[in-house]
Protein backbone atom coordinates (compact mmCIF):
# COMPACT_ATOMS: atom_id res chain seq x y z
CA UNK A 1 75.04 92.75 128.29
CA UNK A 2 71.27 93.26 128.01
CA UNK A 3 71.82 96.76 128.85
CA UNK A 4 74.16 97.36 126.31
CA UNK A 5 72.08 95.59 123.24
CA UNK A 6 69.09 98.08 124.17
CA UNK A 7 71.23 100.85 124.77
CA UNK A 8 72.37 99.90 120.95
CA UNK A 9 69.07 99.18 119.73
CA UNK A 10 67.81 102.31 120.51
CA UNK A 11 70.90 103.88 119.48
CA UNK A 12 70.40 102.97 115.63
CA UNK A 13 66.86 103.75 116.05
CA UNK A 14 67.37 107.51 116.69
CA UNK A 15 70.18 107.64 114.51
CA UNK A 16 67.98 106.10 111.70
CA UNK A 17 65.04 108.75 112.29
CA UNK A 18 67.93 111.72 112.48
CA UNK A 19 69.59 111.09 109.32
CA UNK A 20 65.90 110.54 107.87
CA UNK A 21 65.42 113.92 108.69
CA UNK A 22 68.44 115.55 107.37
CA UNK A 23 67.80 113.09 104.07
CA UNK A 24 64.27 115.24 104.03
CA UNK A 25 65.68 118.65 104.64
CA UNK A 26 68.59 118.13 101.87
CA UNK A 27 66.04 116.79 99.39
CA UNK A 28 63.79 119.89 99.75
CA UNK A 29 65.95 122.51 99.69
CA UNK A 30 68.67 121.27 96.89
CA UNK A 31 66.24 119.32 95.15
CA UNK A 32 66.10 115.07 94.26
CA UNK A 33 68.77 114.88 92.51
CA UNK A 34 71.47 116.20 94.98
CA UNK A 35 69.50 114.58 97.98
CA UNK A 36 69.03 110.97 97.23
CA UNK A 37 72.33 110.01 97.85
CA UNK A 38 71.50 111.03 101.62
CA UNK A 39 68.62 108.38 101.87
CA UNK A 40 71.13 105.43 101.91
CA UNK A 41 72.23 106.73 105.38
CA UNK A 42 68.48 106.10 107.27
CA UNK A 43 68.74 102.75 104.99
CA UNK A 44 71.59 101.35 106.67
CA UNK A 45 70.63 102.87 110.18
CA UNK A 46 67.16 100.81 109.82
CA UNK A 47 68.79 97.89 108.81
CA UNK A 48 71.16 98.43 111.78
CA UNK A 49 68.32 98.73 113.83
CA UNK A 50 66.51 95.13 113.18
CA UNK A 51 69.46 93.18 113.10
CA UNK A 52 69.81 94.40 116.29
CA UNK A 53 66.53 94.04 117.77
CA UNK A 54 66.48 90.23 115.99
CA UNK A 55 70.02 89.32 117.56
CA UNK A 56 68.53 91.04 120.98
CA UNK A 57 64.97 88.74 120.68
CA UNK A 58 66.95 85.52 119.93
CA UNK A 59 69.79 86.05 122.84
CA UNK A 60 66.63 86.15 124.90
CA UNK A 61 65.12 83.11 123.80
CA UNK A 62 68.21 81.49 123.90
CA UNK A 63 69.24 82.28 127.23
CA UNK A 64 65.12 81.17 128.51
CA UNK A 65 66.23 78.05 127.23
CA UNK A 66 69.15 77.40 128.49
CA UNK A 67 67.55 78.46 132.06
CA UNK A 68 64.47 76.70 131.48
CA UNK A 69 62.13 79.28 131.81
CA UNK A 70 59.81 80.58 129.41
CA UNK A 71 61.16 83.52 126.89
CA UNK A 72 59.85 86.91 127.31
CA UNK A 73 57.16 88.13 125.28
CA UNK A 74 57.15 90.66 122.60
C-alpha cells in the first residue's frame, strides 16, 4: 500500500505541474481572460497532491506507533 500512496503522490504532482503548463501556454496565446478558467485545474491537482502526501506522512506515523518504532523522518 505504501507503493501505491507514492505512486499517487507523485502522480498528482506531475499532473499538477502539466496542467500548470498548459494553464501558461493558454493564457499567453488567447490572452487572461480566456485562460484563467484553466488555472483551477493545477489548483485542484496541488491540493490533490498534499492531501496526499499528509494522509501518506500520518499512515506512517501511525503505523510506527502501532509497531513501536520510531516514525520516519521527513
Amino acid at each position: 500500500m505504501q507503493k501505491f500512496a507514492r505512486f499517487m503522490e507523485l502522480f498528482w504532482l506531475v499532473l499538477a505541474v502539466a496542467t500548470a503548463g498548459w494553464a501558461v501556454y493558454v493564457i499567453t496565446t488567447q490572452g487572461w481572460v480566456a485562460g484563467q478558467f484553466w488555472l483551477w485545474f493545477p489548483l485542484v491537482c496541488a491540493a490533490m497532491w498534499a492531501y496526499r502526501r499528509f494522509t501518506r506522512r500520518k499512515m506512517a506515523e501511525w503505523e510506527a506507533r502501532q509497531h513501536g518504532s520510531d516514525p520516519p523522518r521527513h
